[in-house]
PDB file of N, CA and C in Angstrom:
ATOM      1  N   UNK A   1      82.790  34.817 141.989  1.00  0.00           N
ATOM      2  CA  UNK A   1      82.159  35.999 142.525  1.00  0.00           C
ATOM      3  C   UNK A   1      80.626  35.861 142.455  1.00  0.00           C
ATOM      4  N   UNK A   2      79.583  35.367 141.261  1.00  0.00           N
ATOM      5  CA  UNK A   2      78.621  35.475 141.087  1.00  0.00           C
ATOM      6  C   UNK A   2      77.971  34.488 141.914  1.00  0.00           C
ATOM      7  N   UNK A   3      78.961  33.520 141.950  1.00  0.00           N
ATOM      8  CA  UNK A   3      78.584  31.939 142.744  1.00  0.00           C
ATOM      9  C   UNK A   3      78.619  32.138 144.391  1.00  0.00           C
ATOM     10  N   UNK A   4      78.872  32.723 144.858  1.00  0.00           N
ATOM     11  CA  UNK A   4      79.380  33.509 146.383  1.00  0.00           C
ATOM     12  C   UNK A   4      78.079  34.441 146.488  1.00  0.00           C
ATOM     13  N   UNK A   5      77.597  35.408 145.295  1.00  0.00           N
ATOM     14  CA  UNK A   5      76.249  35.861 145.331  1.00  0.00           C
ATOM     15  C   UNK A   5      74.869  34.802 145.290  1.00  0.00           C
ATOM     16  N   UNK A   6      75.071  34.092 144.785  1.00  0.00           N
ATOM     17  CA  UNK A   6      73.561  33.180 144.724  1.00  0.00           C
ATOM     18  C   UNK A   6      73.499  32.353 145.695  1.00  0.00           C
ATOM     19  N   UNK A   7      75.082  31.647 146.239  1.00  0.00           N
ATOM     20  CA  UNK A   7      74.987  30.620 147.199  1.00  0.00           C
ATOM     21  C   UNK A   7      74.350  31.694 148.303  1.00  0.00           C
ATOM     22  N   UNK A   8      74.900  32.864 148.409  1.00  0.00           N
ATOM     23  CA  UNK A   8      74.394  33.581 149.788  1.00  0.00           C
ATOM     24  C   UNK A   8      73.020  33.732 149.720  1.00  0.00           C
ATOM     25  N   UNK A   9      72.250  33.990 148.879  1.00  0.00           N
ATOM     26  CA  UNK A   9      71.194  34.146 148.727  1.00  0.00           C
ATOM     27  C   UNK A   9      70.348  32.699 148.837  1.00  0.00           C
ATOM     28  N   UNK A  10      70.525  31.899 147.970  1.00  0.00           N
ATOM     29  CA  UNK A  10      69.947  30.523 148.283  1.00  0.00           C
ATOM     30  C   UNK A  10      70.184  30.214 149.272  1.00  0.00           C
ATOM     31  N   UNK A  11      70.762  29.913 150.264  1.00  0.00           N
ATOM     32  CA  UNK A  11      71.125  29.964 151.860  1.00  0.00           C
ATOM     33  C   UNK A  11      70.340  31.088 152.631  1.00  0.00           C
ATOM     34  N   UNK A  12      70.056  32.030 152.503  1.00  0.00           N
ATOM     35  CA  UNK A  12      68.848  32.989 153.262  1.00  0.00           C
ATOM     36  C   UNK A  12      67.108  32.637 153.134  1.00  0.00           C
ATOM     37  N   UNK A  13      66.663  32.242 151.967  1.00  0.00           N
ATOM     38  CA  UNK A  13      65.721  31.827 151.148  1.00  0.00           C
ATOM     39  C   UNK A  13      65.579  30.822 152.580  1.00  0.00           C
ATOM     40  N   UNK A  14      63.837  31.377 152.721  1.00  0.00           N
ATOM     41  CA  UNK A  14      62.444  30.643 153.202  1.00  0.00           C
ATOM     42  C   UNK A  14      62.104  29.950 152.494  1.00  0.00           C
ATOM     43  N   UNK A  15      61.893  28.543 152.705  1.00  0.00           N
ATOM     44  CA  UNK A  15      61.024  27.476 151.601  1.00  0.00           C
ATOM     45  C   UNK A  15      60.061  27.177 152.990  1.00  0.00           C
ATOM     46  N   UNK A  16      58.904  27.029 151.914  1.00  0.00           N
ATOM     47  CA  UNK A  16      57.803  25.863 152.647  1.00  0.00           C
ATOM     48  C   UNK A  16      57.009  25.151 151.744  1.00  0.00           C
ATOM     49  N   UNK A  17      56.417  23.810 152.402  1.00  0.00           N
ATOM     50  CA  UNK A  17      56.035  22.877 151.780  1.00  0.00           C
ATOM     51  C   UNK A  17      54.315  23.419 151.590  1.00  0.00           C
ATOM     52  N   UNK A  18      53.590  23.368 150.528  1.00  0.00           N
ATOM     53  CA  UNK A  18      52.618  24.061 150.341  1.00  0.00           C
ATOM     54  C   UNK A  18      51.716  22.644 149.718  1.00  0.00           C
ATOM     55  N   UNK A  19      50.434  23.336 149.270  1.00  0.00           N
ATOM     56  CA  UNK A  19      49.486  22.482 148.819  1.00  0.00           C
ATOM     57  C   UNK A  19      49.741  20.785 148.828  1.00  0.00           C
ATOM     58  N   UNK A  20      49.294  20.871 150.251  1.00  0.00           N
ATOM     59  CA  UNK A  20      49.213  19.554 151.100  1.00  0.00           C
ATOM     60  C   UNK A  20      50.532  18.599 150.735  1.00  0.00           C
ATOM     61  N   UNK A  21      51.529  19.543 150.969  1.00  0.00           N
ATOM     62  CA  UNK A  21      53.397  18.696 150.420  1.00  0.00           C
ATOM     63  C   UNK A  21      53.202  18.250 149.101  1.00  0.00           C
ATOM     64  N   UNK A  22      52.487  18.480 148.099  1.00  0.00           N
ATOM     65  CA  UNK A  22      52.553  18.513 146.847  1.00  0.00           C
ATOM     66  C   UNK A  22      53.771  19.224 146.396  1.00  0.00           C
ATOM     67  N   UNK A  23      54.005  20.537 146.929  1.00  0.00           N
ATOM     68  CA  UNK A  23      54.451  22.189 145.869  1.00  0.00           C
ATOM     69  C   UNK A  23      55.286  22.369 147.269  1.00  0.00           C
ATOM     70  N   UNK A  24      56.950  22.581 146.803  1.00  0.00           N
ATOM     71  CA  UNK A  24      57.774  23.867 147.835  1.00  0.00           C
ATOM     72  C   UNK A  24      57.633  25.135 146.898  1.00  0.00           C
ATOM     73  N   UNK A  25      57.435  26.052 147.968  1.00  0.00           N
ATOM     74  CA  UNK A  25      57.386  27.608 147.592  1.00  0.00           C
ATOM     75  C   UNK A  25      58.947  28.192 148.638  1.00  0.00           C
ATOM     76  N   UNK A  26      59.520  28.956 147.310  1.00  0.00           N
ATOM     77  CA  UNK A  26      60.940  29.586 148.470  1.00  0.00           C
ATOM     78  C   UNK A  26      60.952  30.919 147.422  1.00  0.00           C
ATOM     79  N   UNK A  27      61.224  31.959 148.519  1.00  0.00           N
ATOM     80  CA  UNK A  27      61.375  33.231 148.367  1.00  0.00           C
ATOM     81  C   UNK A  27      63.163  33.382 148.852  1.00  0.00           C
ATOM     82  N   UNK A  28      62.993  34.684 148.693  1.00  0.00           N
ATOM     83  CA  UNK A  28      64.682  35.373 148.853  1.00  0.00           C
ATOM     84  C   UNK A  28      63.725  36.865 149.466  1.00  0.00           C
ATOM     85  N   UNK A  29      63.256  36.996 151.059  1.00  0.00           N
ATOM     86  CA  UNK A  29      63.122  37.932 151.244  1.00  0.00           C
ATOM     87  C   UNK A  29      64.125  39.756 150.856  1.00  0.00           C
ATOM     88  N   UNK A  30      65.161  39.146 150.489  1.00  0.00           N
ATOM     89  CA  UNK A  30      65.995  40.532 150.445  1.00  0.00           C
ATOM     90  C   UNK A  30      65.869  40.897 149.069  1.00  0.00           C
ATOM     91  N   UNK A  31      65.092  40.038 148.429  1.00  0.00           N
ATOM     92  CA  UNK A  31      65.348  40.535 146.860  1.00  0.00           C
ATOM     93  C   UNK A  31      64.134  40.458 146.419  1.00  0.00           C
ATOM     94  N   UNK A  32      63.264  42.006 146.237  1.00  0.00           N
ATOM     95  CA  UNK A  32      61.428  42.165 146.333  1.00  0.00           C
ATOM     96  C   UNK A  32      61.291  40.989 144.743  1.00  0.00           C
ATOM     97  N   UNK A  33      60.109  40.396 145.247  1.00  0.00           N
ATOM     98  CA  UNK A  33      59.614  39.348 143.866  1.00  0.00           C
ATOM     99  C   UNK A  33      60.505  38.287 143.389  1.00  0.00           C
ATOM    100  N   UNK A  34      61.324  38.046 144.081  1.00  0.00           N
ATOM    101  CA  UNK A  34      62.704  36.962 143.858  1.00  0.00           C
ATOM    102  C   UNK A  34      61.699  35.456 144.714  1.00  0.00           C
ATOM    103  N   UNK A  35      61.138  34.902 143.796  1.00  0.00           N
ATOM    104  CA  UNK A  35      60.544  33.578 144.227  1.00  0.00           C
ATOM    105  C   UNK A  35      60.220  32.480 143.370  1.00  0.00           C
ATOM    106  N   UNK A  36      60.080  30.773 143.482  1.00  0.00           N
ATOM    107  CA  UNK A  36      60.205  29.622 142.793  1.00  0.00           C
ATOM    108  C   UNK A  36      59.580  28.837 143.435  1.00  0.00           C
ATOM    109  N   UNK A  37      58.961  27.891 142.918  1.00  0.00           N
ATOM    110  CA  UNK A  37      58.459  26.359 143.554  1.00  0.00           C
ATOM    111  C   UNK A  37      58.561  25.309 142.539  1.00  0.00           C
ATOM    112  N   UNK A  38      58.521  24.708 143.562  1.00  0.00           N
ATOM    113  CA  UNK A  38      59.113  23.003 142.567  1.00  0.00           C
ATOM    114  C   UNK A  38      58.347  21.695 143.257  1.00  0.00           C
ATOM    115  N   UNK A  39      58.114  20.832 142.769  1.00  0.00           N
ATOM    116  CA  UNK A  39      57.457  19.884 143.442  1.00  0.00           C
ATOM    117  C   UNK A  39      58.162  18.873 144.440  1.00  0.00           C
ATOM    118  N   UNK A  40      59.925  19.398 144.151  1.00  0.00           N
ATOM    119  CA  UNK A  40      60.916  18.516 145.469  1.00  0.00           C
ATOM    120  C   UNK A  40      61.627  19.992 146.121  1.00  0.00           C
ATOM    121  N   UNK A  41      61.606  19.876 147.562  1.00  0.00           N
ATOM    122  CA  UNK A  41      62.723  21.020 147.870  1.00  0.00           C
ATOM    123  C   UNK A  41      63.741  21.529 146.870  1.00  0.00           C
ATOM    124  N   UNK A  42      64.533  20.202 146.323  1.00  0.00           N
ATOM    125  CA  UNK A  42      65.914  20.340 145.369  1.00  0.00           C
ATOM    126  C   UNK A  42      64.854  21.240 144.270  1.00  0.00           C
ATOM    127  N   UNK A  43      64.184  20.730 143.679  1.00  0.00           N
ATOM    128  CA  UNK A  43      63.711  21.457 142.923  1.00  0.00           C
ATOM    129  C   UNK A  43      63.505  22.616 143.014  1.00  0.00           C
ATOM    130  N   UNK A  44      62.480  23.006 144.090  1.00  0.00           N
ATOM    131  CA  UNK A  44      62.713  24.471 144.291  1.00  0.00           C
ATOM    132  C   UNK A  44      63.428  25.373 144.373  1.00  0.00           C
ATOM    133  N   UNK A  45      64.666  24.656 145.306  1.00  0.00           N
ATOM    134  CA  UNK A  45      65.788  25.522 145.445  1.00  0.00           C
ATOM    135  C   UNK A  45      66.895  25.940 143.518  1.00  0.00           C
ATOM    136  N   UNK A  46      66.708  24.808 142.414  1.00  0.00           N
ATOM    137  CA  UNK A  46      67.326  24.679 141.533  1.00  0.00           C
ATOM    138  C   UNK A  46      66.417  25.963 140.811  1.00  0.00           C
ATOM    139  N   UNK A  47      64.855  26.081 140.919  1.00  0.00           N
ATOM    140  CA  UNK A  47      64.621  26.907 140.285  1.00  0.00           C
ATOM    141  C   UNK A  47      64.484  28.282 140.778  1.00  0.00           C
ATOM    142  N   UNK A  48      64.612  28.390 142.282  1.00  0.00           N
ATOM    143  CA  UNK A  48      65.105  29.845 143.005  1.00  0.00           C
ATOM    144  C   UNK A  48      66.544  29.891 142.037  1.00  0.00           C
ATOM    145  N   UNK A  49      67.362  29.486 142.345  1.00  0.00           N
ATOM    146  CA  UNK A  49      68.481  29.953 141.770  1.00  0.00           C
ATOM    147  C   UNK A  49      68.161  30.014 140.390  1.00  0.00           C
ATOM    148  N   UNK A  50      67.880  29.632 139.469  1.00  0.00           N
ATOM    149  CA  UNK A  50      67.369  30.103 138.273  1.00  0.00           C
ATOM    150  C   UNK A  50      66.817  31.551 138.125  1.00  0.00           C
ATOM    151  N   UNK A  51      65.966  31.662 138.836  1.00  0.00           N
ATOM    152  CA  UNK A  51      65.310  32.823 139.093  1.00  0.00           C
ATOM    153  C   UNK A  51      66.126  33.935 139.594  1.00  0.00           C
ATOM    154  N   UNK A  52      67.023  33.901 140.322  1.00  0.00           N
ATOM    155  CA  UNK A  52      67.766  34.575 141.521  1.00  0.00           C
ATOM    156  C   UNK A  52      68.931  35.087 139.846  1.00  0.00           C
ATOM    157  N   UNK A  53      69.255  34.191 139.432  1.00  0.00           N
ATOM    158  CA  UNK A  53      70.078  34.457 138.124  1.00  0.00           C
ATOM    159  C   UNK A  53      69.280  35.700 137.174  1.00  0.00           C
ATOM    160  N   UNK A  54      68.186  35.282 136.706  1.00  0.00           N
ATOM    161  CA  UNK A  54      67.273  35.743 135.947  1.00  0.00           C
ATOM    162  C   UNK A  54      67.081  37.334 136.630  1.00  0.00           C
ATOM    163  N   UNK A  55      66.935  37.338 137.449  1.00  0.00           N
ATOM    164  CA  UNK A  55      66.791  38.833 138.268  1.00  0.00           C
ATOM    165  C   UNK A  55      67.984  39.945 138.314  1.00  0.00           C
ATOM    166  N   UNK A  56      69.228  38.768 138.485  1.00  0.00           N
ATOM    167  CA  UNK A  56      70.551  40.000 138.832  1.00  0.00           C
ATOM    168  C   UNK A  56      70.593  40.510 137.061  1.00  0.00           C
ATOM    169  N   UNK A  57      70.417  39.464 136.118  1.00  0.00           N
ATOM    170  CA  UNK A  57      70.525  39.791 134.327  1.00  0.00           C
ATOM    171  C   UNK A  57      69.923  41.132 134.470  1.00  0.00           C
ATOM    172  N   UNK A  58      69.115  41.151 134.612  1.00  0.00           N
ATOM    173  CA  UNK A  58      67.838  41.715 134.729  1.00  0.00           C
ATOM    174  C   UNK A  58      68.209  43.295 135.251  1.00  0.00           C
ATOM    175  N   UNK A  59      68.219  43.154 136.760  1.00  0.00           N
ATOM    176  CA  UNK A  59      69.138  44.557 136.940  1.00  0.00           C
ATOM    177  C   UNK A  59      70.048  44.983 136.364  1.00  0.00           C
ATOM    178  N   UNK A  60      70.892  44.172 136.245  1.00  0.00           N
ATOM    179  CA  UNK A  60      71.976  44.404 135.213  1.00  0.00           C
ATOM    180  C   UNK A  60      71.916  45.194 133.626  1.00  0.00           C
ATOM    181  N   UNK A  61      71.211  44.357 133.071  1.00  0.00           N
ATOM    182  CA  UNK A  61      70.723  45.735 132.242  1.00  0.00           C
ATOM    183  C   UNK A  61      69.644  46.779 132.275  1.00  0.00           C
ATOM    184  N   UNK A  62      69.133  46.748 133.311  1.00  0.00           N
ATOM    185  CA  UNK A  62      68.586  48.201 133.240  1.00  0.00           C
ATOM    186  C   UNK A  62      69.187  49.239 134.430  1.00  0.00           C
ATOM    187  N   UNK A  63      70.654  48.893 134.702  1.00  0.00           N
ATOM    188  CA  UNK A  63      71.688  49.533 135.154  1.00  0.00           C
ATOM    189  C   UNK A  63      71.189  49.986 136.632  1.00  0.00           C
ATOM    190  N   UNK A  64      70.844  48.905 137.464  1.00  0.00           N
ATOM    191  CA  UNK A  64      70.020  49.058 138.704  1.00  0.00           C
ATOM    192  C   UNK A  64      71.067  48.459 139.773  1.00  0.00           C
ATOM    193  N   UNK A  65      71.039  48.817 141.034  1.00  0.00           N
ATOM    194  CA  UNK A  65      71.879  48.291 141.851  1.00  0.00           C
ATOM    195  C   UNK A  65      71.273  47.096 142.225  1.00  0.00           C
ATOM    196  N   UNK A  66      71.984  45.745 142.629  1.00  0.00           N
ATOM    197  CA  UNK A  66      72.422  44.212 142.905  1.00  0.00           C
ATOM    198  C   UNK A  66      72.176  44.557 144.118  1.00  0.00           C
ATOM    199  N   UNK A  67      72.205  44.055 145.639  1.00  0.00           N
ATOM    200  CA  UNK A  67      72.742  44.102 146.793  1.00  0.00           C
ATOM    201  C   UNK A  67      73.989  42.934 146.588  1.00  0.00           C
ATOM    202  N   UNK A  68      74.712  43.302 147.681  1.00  0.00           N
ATOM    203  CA  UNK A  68      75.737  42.346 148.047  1.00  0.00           C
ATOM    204  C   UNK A  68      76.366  42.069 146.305  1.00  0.00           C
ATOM    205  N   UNK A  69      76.350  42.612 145.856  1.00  0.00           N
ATOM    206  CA  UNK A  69      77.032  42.618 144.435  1.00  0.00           C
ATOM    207  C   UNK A  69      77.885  43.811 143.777  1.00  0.00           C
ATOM    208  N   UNK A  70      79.056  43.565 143.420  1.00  0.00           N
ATOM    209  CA  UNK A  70      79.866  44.582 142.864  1.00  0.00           C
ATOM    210  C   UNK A  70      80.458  44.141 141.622  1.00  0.00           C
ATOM    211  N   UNK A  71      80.607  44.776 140.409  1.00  0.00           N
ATOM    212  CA  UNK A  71      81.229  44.419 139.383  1.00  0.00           C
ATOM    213  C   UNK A  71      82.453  45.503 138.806  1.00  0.00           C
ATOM    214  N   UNK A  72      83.453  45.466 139.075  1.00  0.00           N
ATOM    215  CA  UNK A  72      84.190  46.398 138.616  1.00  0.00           C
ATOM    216  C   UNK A  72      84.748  46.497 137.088  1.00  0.00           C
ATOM    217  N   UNK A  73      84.412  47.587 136.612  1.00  0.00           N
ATOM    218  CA  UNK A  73      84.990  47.455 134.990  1.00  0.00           C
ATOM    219  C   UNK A  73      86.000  48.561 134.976  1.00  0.00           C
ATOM    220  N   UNK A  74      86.692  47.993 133.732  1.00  0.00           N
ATOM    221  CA  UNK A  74      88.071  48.920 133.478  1.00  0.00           C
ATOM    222  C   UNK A  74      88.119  49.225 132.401  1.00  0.00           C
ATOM    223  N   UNK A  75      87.506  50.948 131.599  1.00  0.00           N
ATOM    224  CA  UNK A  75      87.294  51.305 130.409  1.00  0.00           C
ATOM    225  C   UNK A  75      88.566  51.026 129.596  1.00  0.00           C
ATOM    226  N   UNK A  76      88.789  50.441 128.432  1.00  0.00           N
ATOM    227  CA  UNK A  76      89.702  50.894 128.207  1.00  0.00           C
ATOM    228  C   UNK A  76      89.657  51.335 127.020  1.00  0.00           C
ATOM    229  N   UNK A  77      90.666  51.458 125.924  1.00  0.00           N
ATOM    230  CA  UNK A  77      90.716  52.168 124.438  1.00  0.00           C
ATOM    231  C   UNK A  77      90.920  51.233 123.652  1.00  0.00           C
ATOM    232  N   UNK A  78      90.265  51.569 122.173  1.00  0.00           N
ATOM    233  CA  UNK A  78      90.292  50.487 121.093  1.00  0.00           C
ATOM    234  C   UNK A  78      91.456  49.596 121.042  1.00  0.00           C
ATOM    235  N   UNK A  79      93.109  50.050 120.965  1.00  0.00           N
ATOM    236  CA  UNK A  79      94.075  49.206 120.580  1.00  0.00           C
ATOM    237  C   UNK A  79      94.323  48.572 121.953  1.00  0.00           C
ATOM    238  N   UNK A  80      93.590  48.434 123.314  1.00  0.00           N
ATOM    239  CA  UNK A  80      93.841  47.196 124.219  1.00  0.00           C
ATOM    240  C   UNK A  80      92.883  46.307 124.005  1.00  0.00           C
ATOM    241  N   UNK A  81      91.475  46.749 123.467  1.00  0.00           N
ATOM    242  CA  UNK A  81      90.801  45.863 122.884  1.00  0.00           C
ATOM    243  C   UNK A  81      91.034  44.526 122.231  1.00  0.00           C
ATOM    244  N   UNK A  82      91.619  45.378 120.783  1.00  0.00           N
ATOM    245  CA  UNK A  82      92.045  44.643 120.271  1.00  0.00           C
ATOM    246  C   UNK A  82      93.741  43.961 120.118  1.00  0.00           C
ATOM    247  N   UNK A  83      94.081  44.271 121.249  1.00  0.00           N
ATOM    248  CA  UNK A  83      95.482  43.231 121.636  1.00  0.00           C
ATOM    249  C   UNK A  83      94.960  42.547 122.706  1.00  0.00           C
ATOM    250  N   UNK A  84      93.886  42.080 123.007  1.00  0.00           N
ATOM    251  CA  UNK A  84      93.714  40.897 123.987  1.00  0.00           C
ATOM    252  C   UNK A  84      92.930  39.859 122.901  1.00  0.00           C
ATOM    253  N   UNK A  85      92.738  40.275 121.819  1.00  0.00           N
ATOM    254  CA  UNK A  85      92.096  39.173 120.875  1.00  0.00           C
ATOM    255  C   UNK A  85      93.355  38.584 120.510  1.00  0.00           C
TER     256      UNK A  85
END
C-alpha cells in the first residue's frame, strides 16, 4: 500500500539537472515542500523518496490528511490485543 503511494509519487516528480549537471533537483509538485537533489538522477530520485517517506511520517503524526493515501484502523479492546501476542 505505502509502496503504490511513493512509486506514484516518484513517477509524477519533475527532476532537472542544475548547477551546470553537477546537482539533480526533483520536486513532487502535489506535495507543498516535498523536494531532494543528488548529484546522479538515481540519487535524487533515492533521496526524493526518502523525503517523500519523511513527509507522509510527518503528517501522520500530526494527524493531517496524506493525498492519495488511506489507512484504515480497527479499534479494538484490551483482550484482542492481547490474544494476537
Amino acid at each position: 500500500m505505502f509502496q503504490e503511494f511513493l512509486e506514484h509519487y516518484l513517477n509524477t516528480a519533475k527532476y532537472e539537472s542544475i548547477d551546470k549537471g553537477r546537482t539533480y533537483y526533483g520536486e513532487v509538485p502535489q506535495l507543498k515542500g516535498v523536494w531532494a537533489i543528488g548529484e546522479t538522477l538515481e540519487q535524487c530520485r533515492r533521496n526524493l523518496a526518502e523525503t517523500i517517506e519523511g513527509w507522509a511520517v510527518l503528517r501522520l503524526k500530526k494527524d493531517l490528511p496524506i493525498p492519495n493515501f488511506q489507512i484504515s484502523f480497527k479499534k479494538m479492546s484490551l483482550p484482542e490485543i492481547y490474544a494476537l501476542t
